[in-house]
Protein backbone atom coordinates (compact mmCIF):
# COMPACT_ATOMS: atom_id res chain seq x y z
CA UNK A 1 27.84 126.81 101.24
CA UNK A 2 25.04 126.22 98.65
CA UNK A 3 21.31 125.82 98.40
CA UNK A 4 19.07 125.65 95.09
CA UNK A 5 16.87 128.28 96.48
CA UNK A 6 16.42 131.04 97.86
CA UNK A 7 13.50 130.37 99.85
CA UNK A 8 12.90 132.42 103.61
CA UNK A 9 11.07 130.06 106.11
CA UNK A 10 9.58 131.02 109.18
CA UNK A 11 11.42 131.89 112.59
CA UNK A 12 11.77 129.02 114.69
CA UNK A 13 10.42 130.02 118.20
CA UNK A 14 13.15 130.22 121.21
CA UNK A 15 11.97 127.34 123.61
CA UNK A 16 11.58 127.63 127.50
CA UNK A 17 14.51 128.04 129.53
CA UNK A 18 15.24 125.72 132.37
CA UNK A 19 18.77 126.92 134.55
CA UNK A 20 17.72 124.31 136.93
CA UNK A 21 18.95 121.42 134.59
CA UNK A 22 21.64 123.04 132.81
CA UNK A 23 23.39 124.27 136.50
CA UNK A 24 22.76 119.90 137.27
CA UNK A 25 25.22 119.42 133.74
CA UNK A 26 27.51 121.99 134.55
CA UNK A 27 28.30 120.60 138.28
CA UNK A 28 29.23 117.67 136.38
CA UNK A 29 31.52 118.98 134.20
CA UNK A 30 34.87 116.97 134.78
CA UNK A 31 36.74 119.91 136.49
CA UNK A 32 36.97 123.77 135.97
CA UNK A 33 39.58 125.43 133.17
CA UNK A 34 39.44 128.65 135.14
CA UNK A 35 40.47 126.55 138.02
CA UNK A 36 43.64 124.81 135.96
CA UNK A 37 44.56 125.87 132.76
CA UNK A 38 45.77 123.20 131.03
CA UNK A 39 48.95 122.83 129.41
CA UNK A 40 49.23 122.44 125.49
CA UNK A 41 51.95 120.31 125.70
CA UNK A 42 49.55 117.83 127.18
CA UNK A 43 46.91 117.65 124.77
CA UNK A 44 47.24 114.96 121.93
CA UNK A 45 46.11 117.09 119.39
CA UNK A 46 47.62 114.68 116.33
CA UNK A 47 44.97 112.63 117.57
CA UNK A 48 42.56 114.31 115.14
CA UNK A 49 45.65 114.04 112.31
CA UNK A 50 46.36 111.60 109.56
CA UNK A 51 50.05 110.32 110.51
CA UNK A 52 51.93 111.95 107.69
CA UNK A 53 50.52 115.38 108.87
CA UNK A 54 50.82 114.65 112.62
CA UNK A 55 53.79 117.55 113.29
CA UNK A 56 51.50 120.11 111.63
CA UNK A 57 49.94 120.43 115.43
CA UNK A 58 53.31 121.73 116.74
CA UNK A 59 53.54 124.65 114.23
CA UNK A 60 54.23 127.44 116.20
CA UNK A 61 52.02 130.27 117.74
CA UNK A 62 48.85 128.57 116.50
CA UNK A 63 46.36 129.68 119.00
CA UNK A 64 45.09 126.99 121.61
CA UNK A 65 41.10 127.29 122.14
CA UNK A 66 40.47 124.29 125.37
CA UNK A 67 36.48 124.54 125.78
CA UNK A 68 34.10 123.34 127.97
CA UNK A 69 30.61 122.83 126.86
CA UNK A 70 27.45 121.91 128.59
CA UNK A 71 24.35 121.55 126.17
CA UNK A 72 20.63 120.83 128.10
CA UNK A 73 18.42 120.03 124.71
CA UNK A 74 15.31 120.02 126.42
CA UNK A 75 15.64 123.86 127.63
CA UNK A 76 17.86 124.92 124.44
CA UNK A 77 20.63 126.10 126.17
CA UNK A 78 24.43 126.03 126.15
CA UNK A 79 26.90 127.15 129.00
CA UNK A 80 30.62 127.14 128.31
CA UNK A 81 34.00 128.22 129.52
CA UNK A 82 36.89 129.25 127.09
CA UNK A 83 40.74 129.43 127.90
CA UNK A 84 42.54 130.85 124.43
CA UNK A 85 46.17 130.94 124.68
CA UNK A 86 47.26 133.15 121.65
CA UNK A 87 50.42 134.51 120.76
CA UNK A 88 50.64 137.91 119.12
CA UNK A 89 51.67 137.63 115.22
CA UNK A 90 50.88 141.09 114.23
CA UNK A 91 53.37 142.57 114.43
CA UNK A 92 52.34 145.53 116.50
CA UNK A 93 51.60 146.12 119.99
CA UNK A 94 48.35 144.76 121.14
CA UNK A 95 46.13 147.41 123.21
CA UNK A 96 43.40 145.04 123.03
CA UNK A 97 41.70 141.81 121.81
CA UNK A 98 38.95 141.32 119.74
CA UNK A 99 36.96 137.96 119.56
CA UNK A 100 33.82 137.18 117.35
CA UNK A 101 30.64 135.76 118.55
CA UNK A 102 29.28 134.11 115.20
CA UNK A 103 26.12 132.71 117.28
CA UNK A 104 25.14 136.31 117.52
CA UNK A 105 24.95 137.05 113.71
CA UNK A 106 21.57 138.48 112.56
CA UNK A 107 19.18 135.89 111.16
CA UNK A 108 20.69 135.04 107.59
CA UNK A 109 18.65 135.35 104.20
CA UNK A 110 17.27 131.29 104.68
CA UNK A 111 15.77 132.44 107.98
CA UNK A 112 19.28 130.43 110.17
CA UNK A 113 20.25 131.97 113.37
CA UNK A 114 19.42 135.04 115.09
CA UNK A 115 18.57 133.70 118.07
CA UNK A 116 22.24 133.02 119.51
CA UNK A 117 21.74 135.42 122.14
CA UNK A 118 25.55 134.41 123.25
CA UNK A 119 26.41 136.52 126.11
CA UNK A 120 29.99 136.58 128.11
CA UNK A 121 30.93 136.45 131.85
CA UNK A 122 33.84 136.59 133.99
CA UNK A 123 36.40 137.61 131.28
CA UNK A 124 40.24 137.44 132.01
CA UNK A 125 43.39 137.93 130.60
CA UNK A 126 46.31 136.38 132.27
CA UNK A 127 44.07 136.24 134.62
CA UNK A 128 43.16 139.70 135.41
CA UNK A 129 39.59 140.32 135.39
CA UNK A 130 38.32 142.63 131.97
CA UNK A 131 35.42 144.15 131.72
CA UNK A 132 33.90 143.04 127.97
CA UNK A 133 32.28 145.26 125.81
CA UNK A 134 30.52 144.36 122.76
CA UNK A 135 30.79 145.70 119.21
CA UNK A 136 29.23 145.18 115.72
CA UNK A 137 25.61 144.56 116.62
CA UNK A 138 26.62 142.03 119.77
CA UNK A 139 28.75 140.05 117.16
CA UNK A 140 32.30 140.95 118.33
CA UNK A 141 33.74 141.52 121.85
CA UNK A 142 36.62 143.68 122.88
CA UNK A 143 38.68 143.27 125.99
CA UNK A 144 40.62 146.37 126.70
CA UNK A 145 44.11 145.42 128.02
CA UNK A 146 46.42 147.24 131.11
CA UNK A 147 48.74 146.76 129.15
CA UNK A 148 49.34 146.03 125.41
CA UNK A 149 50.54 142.52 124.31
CA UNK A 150 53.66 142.89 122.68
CA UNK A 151 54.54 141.67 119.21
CA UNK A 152 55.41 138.23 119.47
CA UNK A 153 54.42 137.77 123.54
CA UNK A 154 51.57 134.99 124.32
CA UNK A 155 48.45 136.26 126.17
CA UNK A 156 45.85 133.50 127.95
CA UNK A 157 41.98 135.04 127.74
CA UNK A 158 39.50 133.03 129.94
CA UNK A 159 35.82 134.12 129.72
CA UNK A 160 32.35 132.02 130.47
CA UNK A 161 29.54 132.45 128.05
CA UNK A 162 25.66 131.13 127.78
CA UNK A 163 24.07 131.10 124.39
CA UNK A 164 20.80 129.62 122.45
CA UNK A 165 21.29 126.03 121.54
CA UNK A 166 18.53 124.15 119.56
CA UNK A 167 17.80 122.59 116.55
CA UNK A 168 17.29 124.54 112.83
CA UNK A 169 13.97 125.14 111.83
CA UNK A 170 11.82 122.20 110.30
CA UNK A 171 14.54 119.73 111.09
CA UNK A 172 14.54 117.00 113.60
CA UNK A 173 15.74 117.39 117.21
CA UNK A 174 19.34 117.50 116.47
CA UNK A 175 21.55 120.35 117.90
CA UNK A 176 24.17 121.69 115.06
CA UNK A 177 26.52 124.10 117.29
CA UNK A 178 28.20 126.12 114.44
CA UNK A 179 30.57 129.38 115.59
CA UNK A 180 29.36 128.45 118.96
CA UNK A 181 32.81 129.12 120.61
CA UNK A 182 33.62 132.53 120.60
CA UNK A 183 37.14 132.86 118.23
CA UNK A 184 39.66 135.27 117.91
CA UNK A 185 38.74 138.31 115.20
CA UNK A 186 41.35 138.64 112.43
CA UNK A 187 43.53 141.08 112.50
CA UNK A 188 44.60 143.24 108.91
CA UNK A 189 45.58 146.33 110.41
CA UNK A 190 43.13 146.46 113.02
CA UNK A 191 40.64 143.22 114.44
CA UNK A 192 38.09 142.44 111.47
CA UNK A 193 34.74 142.96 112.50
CA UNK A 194 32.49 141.95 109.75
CA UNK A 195 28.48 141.56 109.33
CA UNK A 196 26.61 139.98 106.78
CA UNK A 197 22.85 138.29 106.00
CA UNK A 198 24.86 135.93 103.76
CA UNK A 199 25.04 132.71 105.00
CA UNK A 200 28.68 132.68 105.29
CA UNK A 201 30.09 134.40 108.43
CA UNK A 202 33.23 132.76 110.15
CA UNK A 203 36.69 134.66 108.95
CA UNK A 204 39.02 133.40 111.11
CA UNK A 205 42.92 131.74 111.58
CA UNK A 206 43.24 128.20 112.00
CA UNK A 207 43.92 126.91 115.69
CA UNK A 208 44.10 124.07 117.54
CA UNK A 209 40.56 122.82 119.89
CA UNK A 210 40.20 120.49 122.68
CA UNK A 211 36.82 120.34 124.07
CA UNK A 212 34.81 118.56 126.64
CA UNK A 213 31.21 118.40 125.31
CA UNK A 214 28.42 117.40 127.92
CA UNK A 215 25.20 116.37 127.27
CA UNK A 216 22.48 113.46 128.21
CA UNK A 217 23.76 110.39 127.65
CA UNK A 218 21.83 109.12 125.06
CA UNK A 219 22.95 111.91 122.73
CA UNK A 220 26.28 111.51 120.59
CA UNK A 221 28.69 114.33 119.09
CA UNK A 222 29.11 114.35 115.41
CA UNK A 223 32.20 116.90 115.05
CA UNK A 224 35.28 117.89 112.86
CA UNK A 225 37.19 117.02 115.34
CA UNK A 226 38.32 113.39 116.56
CA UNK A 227 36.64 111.90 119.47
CA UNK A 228 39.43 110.88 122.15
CA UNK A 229 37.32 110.27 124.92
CA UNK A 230 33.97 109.75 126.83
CA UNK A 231 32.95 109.36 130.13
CA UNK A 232 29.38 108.89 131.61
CA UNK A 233 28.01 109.72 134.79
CA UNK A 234 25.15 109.24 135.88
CA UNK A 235 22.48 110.48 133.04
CA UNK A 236 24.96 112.78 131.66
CA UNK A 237 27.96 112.00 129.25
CA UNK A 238 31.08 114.03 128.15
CA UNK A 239 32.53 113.36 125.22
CA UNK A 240 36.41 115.12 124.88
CA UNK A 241 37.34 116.10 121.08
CA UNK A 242 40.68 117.34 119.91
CA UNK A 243 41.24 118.97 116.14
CA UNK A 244 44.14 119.54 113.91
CA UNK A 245 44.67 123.38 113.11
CA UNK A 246 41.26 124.46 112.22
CA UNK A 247 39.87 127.44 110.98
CA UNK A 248 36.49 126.53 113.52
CA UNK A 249 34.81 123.57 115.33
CA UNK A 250 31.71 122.45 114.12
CA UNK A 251 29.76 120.28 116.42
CA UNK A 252 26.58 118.97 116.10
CA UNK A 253 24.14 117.17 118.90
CA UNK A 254 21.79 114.18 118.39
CA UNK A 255 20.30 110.82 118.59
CA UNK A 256 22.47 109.57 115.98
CA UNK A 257 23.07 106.26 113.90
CA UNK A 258 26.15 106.42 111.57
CA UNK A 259 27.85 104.85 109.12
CA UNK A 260 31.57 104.92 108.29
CA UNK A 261 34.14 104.24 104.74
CA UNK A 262 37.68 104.61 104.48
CA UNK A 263 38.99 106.86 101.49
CA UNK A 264 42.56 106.75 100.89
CA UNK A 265 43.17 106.30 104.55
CA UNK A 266 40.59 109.01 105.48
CA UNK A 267 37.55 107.75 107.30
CA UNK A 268 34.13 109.01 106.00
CA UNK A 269 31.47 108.84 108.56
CA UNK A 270 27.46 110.07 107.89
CA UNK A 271 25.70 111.02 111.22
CA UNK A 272 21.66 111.09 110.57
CA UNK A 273 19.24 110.57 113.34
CA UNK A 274 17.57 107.44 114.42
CA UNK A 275 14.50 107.38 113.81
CA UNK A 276 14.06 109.79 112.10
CA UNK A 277 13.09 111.28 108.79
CA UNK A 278 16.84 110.50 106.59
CA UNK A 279 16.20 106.86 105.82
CA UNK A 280 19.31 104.58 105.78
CA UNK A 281 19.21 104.49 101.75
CA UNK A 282 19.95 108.13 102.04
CA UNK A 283 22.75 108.24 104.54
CA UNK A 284 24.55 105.60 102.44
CA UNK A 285 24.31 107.82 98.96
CA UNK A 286 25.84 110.27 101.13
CA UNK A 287 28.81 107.92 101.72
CA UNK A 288 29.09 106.65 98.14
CA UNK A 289 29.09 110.50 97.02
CA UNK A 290 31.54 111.48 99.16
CA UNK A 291 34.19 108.72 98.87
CA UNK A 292 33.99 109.47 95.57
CA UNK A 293 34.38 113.71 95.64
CA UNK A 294 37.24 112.83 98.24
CA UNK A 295 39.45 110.47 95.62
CA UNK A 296 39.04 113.03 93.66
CA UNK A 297 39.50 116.26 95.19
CA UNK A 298 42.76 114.14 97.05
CA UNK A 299 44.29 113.49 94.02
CA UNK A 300 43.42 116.88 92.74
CA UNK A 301 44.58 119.27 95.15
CA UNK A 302 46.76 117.49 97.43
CA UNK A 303 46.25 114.66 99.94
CA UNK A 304 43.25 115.34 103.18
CA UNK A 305 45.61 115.92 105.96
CA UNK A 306 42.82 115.04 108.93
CA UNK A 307 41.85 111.27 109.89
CA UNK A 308 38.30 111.63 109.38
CA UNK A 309 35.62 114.08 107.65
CA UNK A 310 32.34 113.29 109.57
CA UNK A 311 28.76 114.61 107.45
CA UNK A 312 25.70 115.16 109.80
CA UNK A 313 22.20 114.49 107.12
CA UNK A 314 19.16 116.16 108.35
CA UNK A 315 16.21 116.05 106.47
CA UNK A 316 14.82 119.95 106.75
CA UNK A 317 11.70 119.88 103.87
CA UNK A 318 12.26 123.63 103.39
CA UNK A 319 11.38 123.23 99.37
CA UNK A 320 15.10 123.81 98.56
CA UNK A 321 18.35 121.74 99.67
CA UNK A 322 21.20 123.37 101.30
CA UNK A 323 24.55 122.33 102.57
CA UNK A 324 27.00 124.07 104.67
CA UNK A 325 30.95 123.24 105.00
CA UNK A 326 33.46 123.50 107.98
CA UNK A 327 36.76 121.98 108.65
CA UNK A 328 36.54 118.31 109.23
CA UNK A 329 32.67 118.66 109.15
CA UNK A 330 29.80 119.22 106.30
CA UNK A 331 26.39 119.46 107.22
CA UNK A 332 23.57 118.46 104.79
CA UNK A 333 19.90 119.74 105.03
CA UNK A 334 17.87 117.20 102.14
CA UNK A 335 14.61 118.55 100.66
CA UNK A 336 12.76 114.91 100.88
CA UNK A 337 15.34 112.89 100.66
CA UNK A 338 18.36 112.37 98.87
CA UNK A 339 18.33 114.11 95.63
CA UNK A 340 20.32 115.25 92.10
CA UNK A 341 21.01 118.62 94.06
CA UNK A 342 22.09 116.68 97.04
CA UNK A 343 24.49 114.71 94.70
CA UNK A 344 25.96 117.96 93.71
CA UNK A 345 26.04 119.46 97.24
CA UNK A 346 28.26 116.30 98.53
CA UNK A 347 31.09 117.57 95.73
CA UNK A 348 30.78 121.44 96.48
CA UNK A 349 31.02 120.95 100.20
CA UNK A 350 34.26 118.29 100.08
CA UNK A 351 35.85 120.79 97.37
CA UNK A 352 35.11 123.39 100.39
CA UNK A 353 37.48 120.96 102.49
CA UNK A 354 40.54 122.52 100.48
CA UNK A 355 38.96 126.16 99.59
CA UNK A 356 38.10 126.92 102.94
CA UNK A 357 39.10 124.88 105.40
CA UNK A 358 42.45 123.93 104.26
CA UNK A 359 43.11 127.49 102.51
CA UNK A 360 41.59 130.40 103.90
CA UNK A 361 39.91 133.68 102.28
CA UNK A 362 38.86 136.63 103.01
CA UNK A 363 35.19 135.57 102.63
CA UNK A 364 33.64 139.11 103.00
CA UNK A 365 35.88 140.72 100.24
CA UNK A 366 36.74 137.64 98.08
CA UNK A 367 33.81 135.52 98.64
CA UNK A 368 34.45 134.16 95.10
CA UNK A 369 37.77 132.42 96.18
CA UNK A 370 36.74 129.64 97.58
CA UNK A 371 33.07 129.01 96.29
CA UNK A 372 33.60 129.41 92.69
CA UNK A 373 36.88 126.84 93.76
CA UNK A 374 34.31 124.34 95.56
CA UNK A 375 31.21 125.20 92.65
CA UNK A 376 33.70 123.79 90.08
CA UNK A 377 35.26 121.03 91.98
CA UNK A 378 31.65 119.60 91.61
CA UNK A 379 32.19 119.47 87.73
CA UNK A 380 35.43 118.02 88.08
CA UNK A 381 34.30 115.33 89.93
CA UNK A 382 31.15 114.51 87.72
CA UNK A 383 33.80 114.41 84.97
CA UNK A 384 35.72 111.46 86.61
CA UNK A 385 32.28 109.59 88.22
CA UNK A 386 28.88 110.79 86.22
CA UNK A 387 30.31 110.59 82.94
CA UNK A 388 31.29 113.64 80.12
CA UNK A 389 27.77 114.10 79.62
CA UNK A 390 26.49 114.75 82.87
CA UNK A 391 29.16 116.85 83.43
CA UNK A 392 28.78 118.71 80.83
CA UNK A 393 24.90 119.41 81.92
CA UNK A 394 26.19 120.10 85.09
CA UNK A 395 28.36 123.05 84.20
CA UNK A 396 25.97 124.69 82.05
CA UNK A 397 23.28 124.65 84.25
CA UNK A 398 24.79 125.46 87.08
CA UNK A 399 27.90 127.81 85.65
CA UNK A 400 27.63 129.02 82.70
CA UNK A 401 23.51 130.22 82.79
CA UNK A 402 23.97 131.16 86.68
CA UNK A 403 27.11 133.15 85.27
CA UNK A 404 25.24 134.36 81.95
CA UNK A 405 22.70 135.87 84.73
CA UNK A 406 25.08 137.94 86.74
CA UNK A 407 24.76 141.71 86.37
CA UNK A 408 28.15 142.32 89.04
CA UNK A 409 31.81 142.17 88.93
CA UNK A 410 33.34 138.68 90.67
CA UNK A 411 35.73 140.69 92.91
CA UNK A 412 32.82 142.76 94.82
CA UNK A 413 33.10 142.43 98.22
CA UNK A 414 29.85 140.56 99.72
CA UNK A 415 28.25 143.93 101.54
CA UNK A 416 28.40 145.35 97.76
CA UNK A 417 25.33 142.87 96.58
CA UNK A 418 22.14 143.87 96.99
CA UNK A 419 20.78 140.28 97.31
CA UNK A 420 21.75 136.65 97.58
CA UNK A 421 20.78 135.84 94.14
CA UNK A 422 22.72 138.51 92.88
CA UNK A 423 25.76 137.01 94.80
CA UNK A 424 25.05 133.66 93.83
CA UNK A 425 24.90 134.55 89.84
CA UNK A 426 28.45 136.27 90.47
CA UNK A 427 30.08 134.30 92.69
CA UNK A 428 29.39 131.03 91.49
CA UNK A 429 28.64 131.33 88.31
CA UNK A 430 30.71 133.72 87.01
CA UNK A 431 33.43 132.43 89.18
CA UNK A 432 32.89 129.24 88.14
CA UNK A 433 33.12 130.59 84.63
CA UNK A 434 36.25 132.30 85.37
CA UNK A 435 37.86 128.97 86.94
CA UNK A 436 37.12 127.21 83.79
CA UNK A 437 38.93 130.22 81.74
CA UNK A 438 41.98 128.97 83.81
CA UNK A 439 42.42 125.92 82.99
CA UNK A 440 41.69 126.16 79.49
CA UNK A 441 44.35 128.70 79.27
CA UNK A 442 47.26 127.08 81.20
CA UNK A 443 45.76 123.20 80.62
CA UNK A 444 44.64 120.36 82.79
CA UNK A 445 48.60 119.72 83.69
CA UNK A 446 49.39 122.97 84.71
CA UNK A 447 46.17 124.22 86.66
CA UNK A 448 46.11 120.88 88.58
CA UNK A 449 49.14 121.49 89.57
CA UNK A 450 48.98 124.65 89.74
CA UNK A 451 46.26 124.37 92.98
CA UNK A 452 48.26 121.43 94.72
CA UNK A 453 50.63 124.27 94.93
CA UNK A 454 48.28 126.70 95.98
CA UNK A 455 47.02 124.45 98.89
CA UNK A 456 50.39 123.52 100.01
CA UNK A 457 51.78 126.96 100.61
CA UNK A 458 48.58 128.45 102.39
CA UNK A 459 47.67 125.02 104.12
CA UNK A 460 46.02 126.17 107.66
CA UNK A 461 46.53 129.97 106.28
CA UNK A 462 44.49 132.54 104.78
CA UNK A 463 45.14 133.21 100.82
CA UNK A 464 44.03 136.37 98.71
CA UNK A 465 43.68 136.24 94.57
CA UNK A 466 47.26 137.26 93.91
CA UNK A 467 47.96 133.89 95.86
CA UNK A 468 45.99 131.88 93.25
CA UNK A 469 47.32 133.90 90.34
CA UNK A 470 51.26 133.29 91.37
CA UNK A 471 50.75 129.80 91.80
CA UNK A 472 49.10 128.73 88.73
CA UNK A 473 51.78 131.57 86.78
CA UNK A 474 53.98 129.24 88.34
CA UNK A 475 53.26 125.95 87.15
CA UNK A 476 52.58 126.94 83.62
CA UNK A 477 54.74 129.98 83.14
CA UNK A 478 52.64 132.08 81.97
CA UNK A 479 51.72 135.71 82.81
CA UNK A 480 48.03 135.89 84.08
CA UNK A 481 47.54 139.16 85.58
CA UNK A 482 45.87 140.50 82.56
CA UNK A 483 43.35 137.39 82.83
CA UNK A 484 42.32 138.49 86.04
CA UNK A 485 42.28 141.70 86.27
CA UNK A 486 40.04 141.49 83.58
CA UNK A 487 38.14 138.85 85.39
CA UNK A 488 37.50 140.08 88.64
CA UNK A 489 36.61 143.92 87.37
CA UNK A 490 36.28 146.69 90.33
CA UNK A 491 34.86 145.46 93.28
């Protein structure tokens, strides 16, 4: 995530409720997963995969999320029903099971969210009926087990849920859903139950999604997922969506045009509405940046392992641009149009693609590890497309005098800032200082190669600093410990 501000608009107001119209999508919802649980072995899943990464869907014990979701726009609502088959990796005996409800997070420091009000309903597990009780401020769930789910044994959790779905505030009618479906807590010695303001929330283990997403016809799913199917009837249309292993589903709702490129065999596609305030000219920088940052950041770090990589433009006129990554999916909020922060922002958020979404972090006690990753993959790719001196402008802008500006260590964990500008000076700009520090030390061959490595061994996992450290020690052969320890300071 980045924005070039740190500006707090207004609360959007919650609009009227109407159950009338959202019971008429849910009848027609194509069948009930509480009624059949569907198989995984039936779900084409390498659908949403490029072909040379297709068997990464049959790794084992990645958990299964199959999701039905029913969005009515006009009274801002969203109904769903989850069945998560899960296998325990642990390690220990399971008493209970934790899941996170990211919708419910308190409003952030840009004045997002708040207003999830996601609430569950007939919860099961292996289809015994649980009673759920919430945790961390409404954020987390826990459903206490008869009896515990041994290490390695598979457990299927079925729950309904009803939530707050409508658009961010001063943006057109679109409908981003982001950590709408409620996910499976992380578990490091006991299930991870995190809060922040920060804009980033979602700490999670990849899995594998299929969803049925219904909605009036005339609106379109922009996803990180890959569209397998859609079926209309009558004035409402469901659109089914598989991913690869993910770490979440982003989803987004809207009256969409779109335009498509191919990058290396990955296609790019820009969602924006029609008629609406992102003009074409806009939506096709967007496309231009971003088959760029992808050449880059493929040959870089390793090839893009998913078919496509789908951006959703909104045009939000908060005084400040922002930009927000998940797997498979970016979403870009312009400040009157497409701008030189916006240019940036497309190169941050496809580095995020790799630090991120590809390799996971602990983003609430390493929140450095992937954005000071993704803040100097933007520099990296200005070096190959804008030229050395653009670049170069670039980095000390936007590193070095954020970085010269921060007054706390780079390995603090994110409740240990007292603001988001403090956080931002650390994380990425001292961390973007600190990425630069390693590859002047081990050199452009070895650092390079160094984070192909990196992404290769954690691909679809969740990676910690010593991760980083032993795989650029081992493509240049050199002892770096003393670098960061140094570097990252107490936290």
């Amino acid at each position: 995530m980045i924005a070039d501000r740190f500006a707090m608009p207004p609360r959007r107001r919650r609009p009227a409720t109407r159950w009338c119209a959202l019971l008429v999508l849910l009848a027609l919802l194509p069948g009930s997963l509480h009624a059949r649980p569907l198989d995984p072995g039936e779900v084409a899943y390498a659908a949403a995969m490029r072909p040379a990464f297709a068997a990464d869907v049959a790794r084992p014990q990645l958990p299964r999320y199959h999701v039905r979701l029913a969005v009515d726009p006009a009274a801002g609502r969203l109904s769903g029903e989850l069945e998560l088959l899960f296998w325990n990796t642990t390690g220990a005996a399971l008493p209970d099971v934790v899941l996170r409800l990211y919708q419910n997070f308190p409003q952030d420091v840009f004045g997002d969210g708040g207003d999830g009000a996601a609430a569950l309903s007939d919860a099961r597990v292996d289809g015994k009926p649980v009673e759920p009780r919430y945790q961390a401020g409404h954020t987390a769930v826990r459903l206490a087990l008869a009896r515990p789910i041994e290490p390695g044994a598979a457990a299927q959790i079925s729950l309904s849920w009803t939530a707050h779905a409508g658009p961010l505030h001063g943006t057109d009618d679109t409908i981003p859903l982001l950590g709408a479906i409620p996910q499976l807590a992380v578990w490091d010695g006991g299930w991870r139950t995190d809060v922040t303001r920060m804009p980033d929330h979602v700490y999670a283990e990849s899995g594998l999604y299929h969803a049925f997403v219904s909605a009036p016809a005339e609106w379109a799913v922009a996803s990180g997922g890959a569209e397998i199917g859609r079926t209309t009837r009558g004035a409402t249309a469901t659109t089914e969506l598989v991913s690869g292993p993910v770490r979440e589903l982003a989803l987004a709702l809207g009256r969409f045009s779109s335009i498509e490129a191919d990058s290396g065999g990955v296609t790019l596609r820009v969602a924006y509405r029609r008629d609406g305030k992102v003009p074409l000219a806009a939506a096709q920088q967007v496309l231009r940046r971003a088959v760029q940052s992808l050449a880059t950041t493929a040959e870089r770090y390793g090839p893009y392992p998913y078919r496509a990589l789908t951006f959703c433009v909104l045009e939000a006129g908060r005084g400040f641009s922002d930009a927000r990554e998940y797997p498979g999916f970016i979403l870009l909020l312009l400040d009157r149009g497409y701008s030189p922060t916006t240019h940036q922002d497309v190169a941050h958020e496809v580095g995020h693609q790799w630090f991120y979404g590809l390799v996971g972090n602990d983003i609430y006690r390493d929140p450095w590890l992937d954005e000071a990753l993704a803040q100097y993959t933007t520099f990296v790719v200005m070096q190959q497309w804008d030229g050395a001196a653009a670049a170069d402008d670039y980095f000390a802008s936007e590193i070095a005098a954020l970085g010269g500006r921060a007054r706390y260590s780079l390995g603090r964990s994110v409740d240990r800032y007292p603001s988001w500008g403090s956080l931002y000076a650390s994380v990425y700009g001292k961390g973007g200082l600190f990425i630069a520090a390693l590859r002047e030390r081990v050199g452009d061959d070895a650092f390079f190669a160094g984070l192909r490595r990196y992404v290769e061994r954690h691909r679809y996992g969740v990676a910690h600093p010593d991760d980083l450290r032993r795989a650029l020690e081992s493509a240049s052969g050199q002892d770096l410990g003393e670098l960061f320890a140094s570097s990252l300071g107490g936290r």
